[in-house]
Structures are given as structure tokens and as C-alpha cells.
Protein backbone atom coordinates (compact mmCIF):
# COMPACT_ATOMS: atom_id res chain seq x y z
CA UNK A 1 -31.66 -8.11 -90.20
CA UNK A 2 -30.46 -4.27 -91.02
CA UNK A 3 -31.31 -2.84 -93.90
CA UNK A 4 -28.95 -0.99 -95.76
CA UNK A 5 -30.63 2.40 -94.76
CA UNK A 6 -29.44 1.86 -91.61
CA UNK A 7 -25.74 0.79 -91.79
CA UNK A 8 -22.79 3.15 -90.21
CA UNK A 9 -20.80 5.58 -92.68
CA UNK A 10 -17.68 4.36 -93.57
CA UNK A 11 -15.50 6.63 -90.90
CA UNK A 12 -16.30 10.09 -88.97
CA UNK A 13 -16.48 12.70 -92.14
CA UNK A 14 -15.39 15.24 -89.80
CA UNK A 15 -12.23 13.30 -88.82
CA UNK A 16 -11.38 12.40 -92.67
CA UNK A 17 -10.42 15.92 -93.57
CA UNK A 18 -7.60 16.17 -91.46
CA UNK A 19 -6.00 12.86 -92.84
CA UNK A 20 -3.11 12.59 -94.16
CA UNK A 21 -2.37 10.79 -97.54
CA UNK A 22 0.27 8.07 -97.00
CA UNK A 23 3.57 8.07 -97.93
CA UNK A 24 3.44 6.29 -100.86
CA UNK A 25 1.07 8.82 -102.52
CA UNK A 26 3.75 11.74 -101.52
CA UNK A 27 6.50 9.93 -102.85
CA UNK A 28 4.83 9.02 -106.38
CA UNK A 29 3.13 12.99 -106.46
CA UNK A 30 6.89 13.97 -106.59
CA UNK A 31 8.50 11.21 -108.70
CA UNK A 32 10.67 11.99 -111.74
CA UNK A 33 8.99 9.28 -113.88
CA UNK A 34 5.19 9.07 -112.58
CA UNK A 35 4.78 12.91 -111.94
CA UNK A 36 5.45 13.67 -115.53
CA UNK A 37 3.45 11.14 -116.94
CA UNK A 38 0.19 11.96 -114.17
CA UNK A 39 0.84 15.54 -115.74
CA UNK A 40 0.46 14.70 -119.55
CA UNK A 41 -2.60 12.44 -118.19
CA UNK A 42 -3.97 14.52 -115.83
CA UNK A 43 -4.08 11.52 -113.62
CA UNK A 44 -4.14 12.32 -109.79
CA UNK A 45 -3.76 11.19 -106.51
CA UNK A 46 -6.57 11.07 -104.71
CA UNK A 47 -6.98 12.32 -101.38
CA UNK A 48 -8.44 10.38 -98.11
CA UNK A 49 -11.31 13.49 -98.14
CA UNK A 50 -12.32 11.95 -101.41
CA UNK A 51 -12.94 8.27 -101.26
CA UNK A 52 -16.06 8.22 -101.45
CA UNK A 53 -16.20 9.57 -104.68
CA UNK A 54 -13.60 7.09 -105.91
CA UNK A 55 -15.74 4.24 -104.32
CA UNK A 56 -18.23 5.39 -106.59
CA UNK A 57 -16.30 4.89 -109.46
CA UNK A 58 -15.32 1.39 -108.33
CA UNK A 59 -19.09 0.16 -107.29
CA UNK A 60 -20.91 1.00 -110.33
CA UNK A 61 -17.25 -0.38 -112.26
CA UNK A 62 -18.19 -3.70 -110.24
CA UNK A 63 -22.16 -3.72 -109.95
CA UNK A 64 -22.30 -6.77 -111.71
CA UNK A 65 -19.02 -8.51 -110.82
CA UNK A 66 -19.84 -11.57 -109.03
CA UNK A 67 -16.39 -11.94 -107.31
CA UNK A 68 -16.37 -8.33 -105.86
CA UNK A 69 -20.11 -8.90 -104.96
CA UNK A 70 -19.08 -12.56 -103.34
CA UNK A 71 -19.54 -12.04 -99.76
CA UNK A 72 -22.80 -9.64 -100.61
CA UNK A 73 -24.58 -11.80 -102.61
CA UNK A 74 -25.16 -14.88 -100.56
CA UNK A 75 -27.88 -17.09 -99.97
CA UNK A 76 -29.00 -14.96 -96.36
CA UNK A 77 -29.25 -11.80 -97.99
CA UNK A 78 -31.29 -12.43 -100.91
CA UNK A 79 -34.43 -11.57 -99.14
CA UNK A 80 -32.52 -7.95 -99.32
CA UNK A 81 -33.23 -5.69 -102.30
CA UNK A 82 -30.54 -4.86 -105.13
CA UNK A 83 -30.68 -1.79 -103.79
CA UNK A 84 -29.77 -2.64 -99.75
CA UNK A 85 -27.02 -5.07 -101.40
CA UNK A 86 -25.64 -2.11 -103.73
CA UNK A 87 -25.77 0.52 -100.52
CA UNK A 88 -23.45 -2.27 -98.77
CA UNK A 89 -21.12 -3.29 -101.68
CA UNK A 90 -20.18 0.43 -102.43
CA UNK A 91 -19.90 0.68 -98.84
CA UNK A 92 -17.26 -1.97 -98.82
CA UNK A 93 -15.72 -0.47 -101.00
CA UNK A 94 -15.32 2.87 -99.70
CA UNK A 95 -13.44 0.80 -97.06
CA UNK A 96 -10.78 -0.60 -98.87
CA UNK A 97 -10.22 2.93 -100.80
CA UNK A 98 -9.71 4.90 -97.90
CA UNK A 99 -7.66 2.15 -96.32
CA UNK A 100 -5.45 2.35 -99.46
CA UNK A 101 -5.28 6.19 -99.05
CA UNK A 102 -4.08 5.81 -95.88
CA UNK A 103 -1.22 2.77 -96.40
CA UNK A 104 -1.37 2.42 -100.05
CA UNK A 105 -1.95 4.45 -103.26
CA UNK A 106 -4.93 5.55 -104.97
CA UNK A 107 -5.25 7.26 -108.24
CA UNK A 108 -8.14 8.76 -110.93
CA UNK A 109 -8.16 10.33 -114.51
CA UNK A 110 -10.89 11.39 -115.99
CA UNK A 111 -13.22 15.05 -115.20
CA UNK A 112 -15.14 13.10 -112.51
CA UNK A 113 -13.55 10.04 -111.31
CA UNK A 114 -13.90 8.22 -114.24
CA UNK A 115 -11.48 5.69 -113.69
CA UNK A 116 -9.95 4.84 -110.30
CA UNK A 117 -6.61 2.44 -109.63
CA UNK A 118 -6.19 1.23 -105.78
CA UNK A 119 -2.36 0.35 -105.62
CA UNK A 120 -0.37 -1.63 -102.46
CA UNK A 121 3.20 -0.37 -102.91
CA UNK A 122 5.95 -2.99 -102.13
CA UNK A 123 6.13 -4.01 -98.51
CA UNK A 124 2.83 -2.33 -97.76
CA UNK A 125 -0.41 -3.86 -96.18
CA UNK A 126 -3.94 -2.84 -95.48
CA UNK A 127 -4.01 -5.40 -92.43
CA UNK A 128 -2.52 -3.98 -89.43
CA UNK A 129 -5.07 -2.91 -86.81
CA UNK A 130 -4.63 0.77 -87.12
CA UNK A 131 -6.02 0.95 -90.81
CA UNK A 132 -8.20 -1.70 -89.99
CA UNK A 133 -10.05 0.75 -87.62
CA UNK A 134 -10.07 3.72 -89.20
CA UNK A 135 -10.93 2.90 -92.71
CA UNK A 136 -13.71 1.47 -91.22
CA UNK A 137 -13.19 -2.31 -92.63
CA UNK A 138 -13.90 -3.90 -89.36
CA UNK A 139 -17.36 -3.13 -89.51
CA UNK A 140 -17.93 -5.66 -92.28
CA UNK A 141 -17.53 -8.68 -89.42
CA UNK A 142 -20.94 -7.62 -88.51
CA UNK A 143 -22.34 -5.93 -91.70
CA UNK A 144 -21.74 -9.16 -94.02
CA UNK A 145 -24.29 -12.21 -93.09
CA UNK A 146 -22.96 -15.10 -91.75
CA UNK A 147 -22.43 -16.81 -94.91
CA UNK A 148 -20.97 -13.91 -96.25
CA UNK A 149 -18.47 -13.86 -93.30
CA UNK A 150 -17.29 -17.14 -94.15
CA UNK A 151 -17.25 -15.76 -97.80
CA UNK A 152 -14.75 -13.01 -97.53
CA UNK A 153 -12.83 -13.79 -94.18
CA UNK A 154 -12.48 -17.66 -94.56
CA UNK A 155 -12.17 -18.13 -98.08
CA UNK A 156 -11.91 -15.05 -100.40
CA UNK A 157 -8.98 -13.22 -98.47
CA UNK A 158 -6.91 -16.48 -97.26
CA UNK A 159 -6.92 -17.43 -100.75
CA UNK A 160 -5.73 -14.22 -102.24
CA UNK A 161 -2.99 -14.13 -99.52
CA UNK A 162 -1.76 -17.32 -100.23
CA UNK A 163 -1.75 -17.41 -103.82
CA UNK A 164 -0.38 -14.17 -104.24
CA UNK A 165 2.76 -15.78 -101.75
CA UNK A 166 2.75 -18.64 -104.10
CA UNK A 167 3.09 -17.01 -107.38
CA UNK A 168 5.37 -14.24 -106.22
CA UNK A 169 7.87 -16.25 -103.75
CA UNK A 170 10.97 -14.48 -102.38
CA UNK A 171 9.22 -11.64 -104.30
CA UNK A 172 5.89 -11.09 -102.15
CA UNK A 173 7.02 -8.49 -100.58
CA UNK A 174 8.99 -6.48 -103.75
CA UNK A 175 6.33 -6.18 -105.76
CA UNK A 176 3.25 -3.74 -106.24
CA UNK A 177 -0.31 -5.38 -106.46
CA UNK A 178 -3.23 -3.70 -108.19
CA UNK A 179 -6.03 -4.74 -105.95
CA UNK A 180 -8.76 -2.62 -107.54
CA UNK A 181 -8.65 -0.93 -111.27
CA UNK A 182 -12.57 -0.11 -112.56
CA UNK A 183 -13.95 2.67 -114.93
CA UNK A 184 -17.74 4.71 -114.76
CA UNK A 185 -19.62 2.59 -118.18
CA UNK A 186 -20.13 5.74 -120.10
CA UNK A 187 -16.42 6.92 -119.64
CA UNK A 188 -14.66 3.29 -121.22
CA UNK A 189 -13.01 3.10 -124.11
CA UNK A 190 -10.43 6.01 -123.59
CA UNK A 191 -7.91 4.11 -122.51
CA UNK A 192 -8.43 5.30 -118.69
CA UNK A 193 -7.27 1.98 -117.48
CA UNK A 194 -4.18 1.89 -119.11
CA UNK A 195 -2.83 5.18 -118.00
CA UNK A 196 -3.50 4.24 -114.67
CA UNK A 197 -1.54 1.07 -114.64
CA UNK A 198 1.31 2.32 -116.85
CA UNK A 199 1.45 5.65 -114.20
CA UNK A 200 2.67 2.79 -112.22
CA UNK A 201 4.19 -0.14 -114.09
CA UNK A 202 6.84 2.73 -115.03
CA UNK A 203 8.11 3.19 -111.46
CA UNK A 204 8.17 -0.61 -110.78
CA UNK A 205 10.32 -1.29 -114.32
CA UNK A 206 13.07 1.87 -113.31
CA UNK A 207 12.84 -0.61 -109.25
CA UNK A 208 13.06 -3.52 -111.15
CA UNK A 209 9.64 -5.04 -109.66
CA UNK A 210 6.63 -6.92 -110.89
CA UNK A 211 2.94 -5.67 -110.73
CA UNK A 212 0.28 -7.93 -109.45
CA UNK A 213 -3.18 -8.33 -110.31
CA UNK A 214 -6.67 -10.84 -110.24
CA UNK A 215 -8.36 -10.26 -112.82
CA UNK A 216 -12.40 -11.33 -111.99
CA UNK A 217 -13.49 -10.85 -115.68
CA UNK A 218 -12.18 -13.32 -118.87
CA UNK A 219 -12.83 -10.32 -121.09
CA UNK A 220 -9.81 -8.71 -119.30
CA UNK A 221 -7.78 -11.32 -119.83
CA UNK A 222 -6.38 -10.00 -123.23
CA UNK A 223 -6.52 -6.70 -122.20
CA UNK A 224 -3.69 -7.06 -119.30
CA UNK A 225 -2.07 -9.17 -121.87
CA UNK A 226 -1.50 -6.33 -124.25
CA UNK A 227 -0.17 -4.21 -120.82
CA UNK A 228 2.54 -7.22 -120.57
CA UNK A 229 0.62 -8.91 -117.94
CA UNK A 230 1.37 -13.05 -118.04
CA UNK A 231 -1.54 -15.22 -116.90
CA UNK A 232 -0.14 -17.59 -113.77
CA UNK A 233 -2.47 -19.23 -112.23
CA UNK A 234 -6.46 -19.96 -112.12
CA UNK A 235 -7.84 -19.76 -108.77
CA UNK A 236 -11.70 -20.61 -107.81
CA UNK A 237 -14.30 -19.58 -105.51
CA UNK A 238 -16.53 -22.32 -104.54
CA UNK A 239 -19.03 -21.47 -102.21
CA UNK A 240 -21.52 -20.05 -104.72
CA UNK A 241 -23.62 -22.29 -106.58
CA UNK A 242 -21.41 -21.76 -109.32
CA UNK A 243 -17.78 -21.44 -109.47
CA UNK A 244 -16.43 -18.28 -109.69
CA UNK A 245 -12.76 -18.12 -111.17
CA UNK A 246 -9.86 -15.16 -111.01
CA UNK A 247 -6.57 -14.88 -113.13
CA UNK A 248 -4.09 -14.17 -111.28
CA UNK A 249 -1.53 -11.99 -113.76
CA UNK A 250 2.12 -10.55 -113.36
CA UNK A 251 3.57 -7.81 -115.00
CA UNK A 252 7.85 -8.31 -115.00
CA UNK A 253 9.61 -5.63 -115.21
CA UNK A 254 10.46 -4.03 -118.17
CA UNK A 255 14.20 -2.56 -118.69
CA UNK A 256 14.15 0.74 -120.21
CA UNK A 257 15.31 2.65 -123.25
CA UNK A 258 19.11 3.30 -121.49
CA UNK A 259 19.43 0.22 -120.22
CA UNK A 260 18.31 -1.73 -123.37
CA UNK A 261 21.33 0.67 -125.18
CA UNK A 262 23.67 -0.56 -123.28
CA UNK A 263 23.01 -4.43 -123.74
């Protein structure tokens, strides 16, 4: 079995510096509503050069989450160290960052990454071949253990496809969905989180669209509440010895100030 020492960097770090962010991120750099508020928040986009710093942020956010760590922490790897499991899980998630730089949106506050947001913009996926390949995701079929296989490409990610389709409807599609949101330990309490998600929720309220999230942690629960996110649905991962649940939340749009004046 590999140790973590030896597994493959994400993508070619000569190759990343010539990428381009995606669309999305040029669009929302430029917006009339989210550029002033990144301003007075000194929130950023983040470029594809920098994902691995913005992994960072998101593996030590998630060291101890048990639903981000699901397909890491099985019952084949345990003769592994914490250490060769950590390596692998902020591996995975340099992945799905620099796949969201590249089709989705990712954004940071804080003097060094404190707090980093990874955004899927309405009609946007991370699952077409192309991003796929060069993120660097497809190296997890044979960096995960078999049980961890089964974890995250049988269970974990059919389940969040579906429910998300479930909860949404007609909607799916029309909606953003916060896949990732974590902040550094020493940097929380500044309210970090919430600029990043209302950098956001104020571009889907002037479209009219929801905001999507699974929450991993109960603790969070009444913290998305007070950002106007609505619990929907419980959903479970049972492969562990335990169960492991997620809240599924939804954010509706919110009409502004003009539009309330006019009712």
C-alpha cells in the first residue's frame, strides 16, 4: 500500500500558472453588487496558481470532520498514520479547489487564507472529463482504498447528486451550491464565513436564486439559520460504524430594498 510520501501532486505546477480562472470568477470580480462588497471585505478571488494554499485552509478547517474524512478514514487504511491520511485528505482537497477554479468559483478573506468558500455557479459542474483530468480528481480512483472507493464514488457523491435534485426540483440547475465553506481555528470568530456566503447570497437574491449547502456539523446548524438558510432534509452515511448525518440547507432568495418599496 503507498504511503502518503509517495502520492502524485495534485496537477503539473508548471502547467497551473498559465491557467485561466473560469468565467464565473471574471464575471463576479466585475459585478456591480459582489465587487463592492469583496472591496469593503477585502474578500478575493482566488486564482488556479493558488489552490493549494486555499486547500490548506479547507484541510486543517476539516481535520476532524468525519464526513469530509469519509472515504479516508476507512477500515483499510487505518494501519496508515494520521499523518499519511492528513497528506491524502488535503490532497483531495486541493482537487476539488482547483477544479472549482477552473468551472466554478473560489473565494478567501482574511491576510492568509483564513477563510476559503468553494462556490458551483448555476448550471455549472465539476464532472465533465476535462476538469476531471486536470484538477487532478481522477487520481483518487486509485489513491482511496477500496473501501474508500465505494465510500465516495458509490455512496457519498450519488447521494449528494440525488438529494440535491430532490430538494431543488425544476430548480437544480438555477441555483448556486456552496460545496465547501471552512476557516484556519485561530482566525474564527470574525465573521469570515459570513462575508463569504453573503459575497454571494447577494448576487443570487438580485437573480432571484437559492443557495445550496450540507452542512456536516450540528453546531452549524444555527449558524446558516441566522444567514436565512432553512433546514430540508437529513441525509445519512452508513458505511461507517456509526452513522454519519448532513443537513442539507437552502437559502431563498431574498428581494431587495427597491423591490420591497415597491410592494
Amino acid at each position: 500500500m503507498a504511503a502518503a510520501s509517495s502520492i502524485a501532486p495534485a496537477v503539473l505546477d508548471a502547467a497551473i500558472m498559465i491557467e485561466k480562472r473560469s468565467s464565473t470568477a471574471d464575471r463576479i470580480a466585475n459585478d456591480p453588487i459582489a465587487a463592492p462588497l469583496a472591496a469593503s471585505n477585502k474578500i478575493r478571488v482566488v486564482a488556479p496558481h493558488e489552490y493549494k494554499q486555499a486547500a490548506e485552509c479547507l484541510a486543517e478547517a476539516f481535520k476532524e470532520d468525519h464526513c469530509v474524512r469519509y472515504a479516508i478514514d476507512t477500515p483499510d487504511r487505518m494501519h496508515w498514520t494520521e499523518e499519511e491520511r492528513y497528506q491524502l485528505h488535503k490532497q483531495a482537497l486541493e482537487y476539488v479547489v482547483y477544479a472549482h477554479c477552473l468551472k466554478g468559483l473560489v473565494t478567501s478573506v482574511g491576510p492568509n487564507f483564513d477563510s476559503v468558500a468553494c462556490w458551483m455557479p448555476p448550471g455549472k459542474n465539476i464532472d465533465d472529463l476535462f476538469t476531471i483530468c486536470r484538477s487532478g480528481m481522477w487520481r483518487l480512483g486509485y489513491q482511496l482504498s477500496r473501501e474508500g472507493r465505494d465510500r465516495y464514488f458509490k455512496e457519498f457523491l450519488p447521494l449528494l447528486s440525488s438529494t440535491k435534485a430532490e430538494v431543488l426540483g425544476e430548480r437544480d440547475d438555477h441555483s448556486w451550491y456552496l460545496n465547501y465553506i471552512g476557516t484556519k481555528t485561530g482566525s474564527r470568530g470574525k465573521g469570515y464565513a459570513r462575508q463569504l456566503i453573503e459575497h454571494i447570497s447577494a448576487v443570487a437574491d438580485r437573480a432571484g436564486q437559492a443557495c445550496y449547502l450540507e452542512s456536516s456539523h450540528e453546531v452549524n446548524l444555527k449558524i446558516y439559520q441566522k444567514m436565512g438558510f432553512d433546514l430540508r432534509k437529513q441525509i445519512y452515511l452508513t458505511r461507517s460504524h456509526e452513522e454519519i448525518r448532513m443537513d442539507v440547507m437552502v437559502r431563498e432568495p431574498r428581494k431587495n430594498l427597491s423591490e420591497k418599496m415597491k410592494i
